[in-house]
Protein backbone atom coordinates (compact mmCIF):
# COMPACT_ATOMS: atom_id res chain seq x y z
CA UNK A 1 29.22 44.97 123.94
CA UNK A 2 26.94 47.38 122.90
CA UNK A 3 27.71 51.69 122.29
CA UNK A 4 26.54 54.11 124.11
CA UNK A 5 26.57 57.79 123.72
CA UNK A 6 27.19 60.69 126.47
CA UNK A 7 25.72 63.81 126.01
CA UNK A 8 26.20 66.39 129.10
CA UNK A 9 26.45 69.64 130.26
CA UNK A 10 29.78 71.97 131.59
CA UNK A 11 29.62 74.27 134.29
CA UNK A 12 30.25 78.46 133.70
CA UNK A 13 33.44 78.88 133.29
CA UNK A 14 34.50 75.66 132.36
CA UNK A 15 37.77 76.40 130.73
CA UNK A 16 39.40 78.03 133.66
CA UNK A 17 37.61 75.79 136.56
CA UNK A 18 38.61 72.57 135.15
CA UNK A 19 42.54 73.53 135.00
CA UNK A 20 43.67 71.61 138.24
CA UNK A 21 41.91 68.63 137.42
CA UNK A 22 42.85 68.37 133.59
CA UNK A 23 45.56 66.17 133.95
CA UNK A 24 43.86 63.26 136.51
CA UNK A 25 40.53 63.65 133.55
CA UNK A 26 42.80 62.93 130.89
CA UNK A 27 44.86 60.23 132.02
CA UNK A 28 41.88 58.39 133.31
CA UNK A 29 40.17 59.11 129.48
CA UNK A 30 43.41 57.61 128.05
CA UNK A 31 42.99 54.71 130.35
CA UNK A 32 39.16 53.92 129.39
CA UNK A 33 40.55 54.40 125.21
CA UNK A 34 43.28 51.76 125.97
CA UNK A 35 40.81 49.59 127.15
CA UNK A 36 37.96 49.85 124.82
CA UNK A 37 35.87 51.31 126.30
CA UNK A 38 36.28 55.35 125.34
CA UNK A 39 35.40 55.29 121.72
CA UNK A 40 35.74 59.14 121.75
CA UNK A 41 35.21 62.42 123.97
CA UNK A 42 35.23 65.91 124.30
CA UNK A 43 33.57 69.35 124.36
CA UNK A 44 31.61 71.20 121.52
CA UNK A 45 33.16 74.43 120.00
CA UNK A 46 31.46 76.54 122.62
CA UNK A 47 32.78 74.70 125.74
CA UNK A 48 29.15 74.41 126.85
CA UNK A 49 28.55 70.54 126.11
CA UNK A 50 30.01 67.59 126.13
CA UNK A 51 29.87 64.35 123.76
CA UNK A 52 30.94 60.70 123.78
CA UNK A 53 30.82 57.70 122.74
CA UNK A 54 31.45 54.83 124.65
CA UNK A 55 31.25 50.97 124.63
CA UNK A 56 30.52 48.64 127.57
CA UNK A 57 28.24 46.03 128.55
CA UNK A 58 25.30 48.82 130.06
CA UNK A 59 23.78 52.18 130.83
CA UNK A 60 25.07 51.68 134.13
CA UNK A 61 28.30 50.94 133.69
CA UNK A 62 28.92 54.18 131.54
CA UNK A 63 26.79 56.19 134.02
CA UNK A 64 29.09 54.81 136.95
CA UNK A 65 32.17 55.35 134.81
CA UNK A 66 31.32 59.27 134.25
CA UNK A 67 30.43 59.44 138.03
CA UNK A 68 33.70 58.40 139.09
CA UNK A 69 35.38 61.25 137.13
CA UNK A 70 36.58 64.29 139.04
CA UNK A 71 35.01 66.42 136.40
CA UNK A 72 31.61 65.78 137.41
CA UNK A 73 33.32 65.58 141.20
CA UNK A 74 33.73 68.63 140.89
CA UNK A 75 31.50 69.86 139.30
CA UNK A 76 33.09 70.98 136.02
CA UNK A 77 30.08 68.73 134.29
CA UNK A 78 26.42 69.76 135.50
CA UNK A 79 24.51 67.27 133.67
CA UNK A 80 25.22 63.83 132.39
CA UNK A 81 22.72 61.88 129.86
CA UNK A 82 23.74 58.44 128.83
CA UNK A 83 21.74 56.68 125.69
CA UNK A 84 22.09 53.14 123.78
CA UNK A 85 23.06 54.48 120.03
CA UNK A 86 22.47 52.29 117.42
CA UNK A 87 25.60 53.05 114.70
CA UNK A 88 24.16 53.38 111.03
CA UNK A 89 27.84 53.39 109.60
């Protein structure tokens, strides 16, 4: 397995448009930590990106992982950018 980190974008407004779909993001983040595969997630101080770190076997499979999130479904993340990290320590 190699890591992975997510850095992306949120949409204006984020805090309030992302309400209805908090719960179904969360759960489904909880899920991926259980598994392994969420190392960690979440937005910077100013709500206006988002980081992560993930582990999995590809680029792909992260990309198609974020994809299938109904934050970027709708729309509450406008830009997704997935890169191998090496960890130093």
């Amino acid at each position: 397995m190699d890591r992975f980190v997510l850095w992306g974008t949120y949409c204006e407004n984020a805090l309030e448009k992302r309400t209805p779909f908090r719960d179904e993001h969360l759960n489904r983040l909880s899920t991926m930590k259980e598994n392994g595969i969420l190392i960690t997630l979440g937005p910077t101080k100013c709500s206006r990106y988002v980081f992560g770190i993930f582990e999995a076997t590809s680029v792909d499979v992260v990309e198609k992982l974020l994809k299938e999130d109904v934050y970027w479904k709708e729309g509450i993340w406008t830009s997704l950018e997935v890169y191998p990290w090496t960890q130093a320590f």
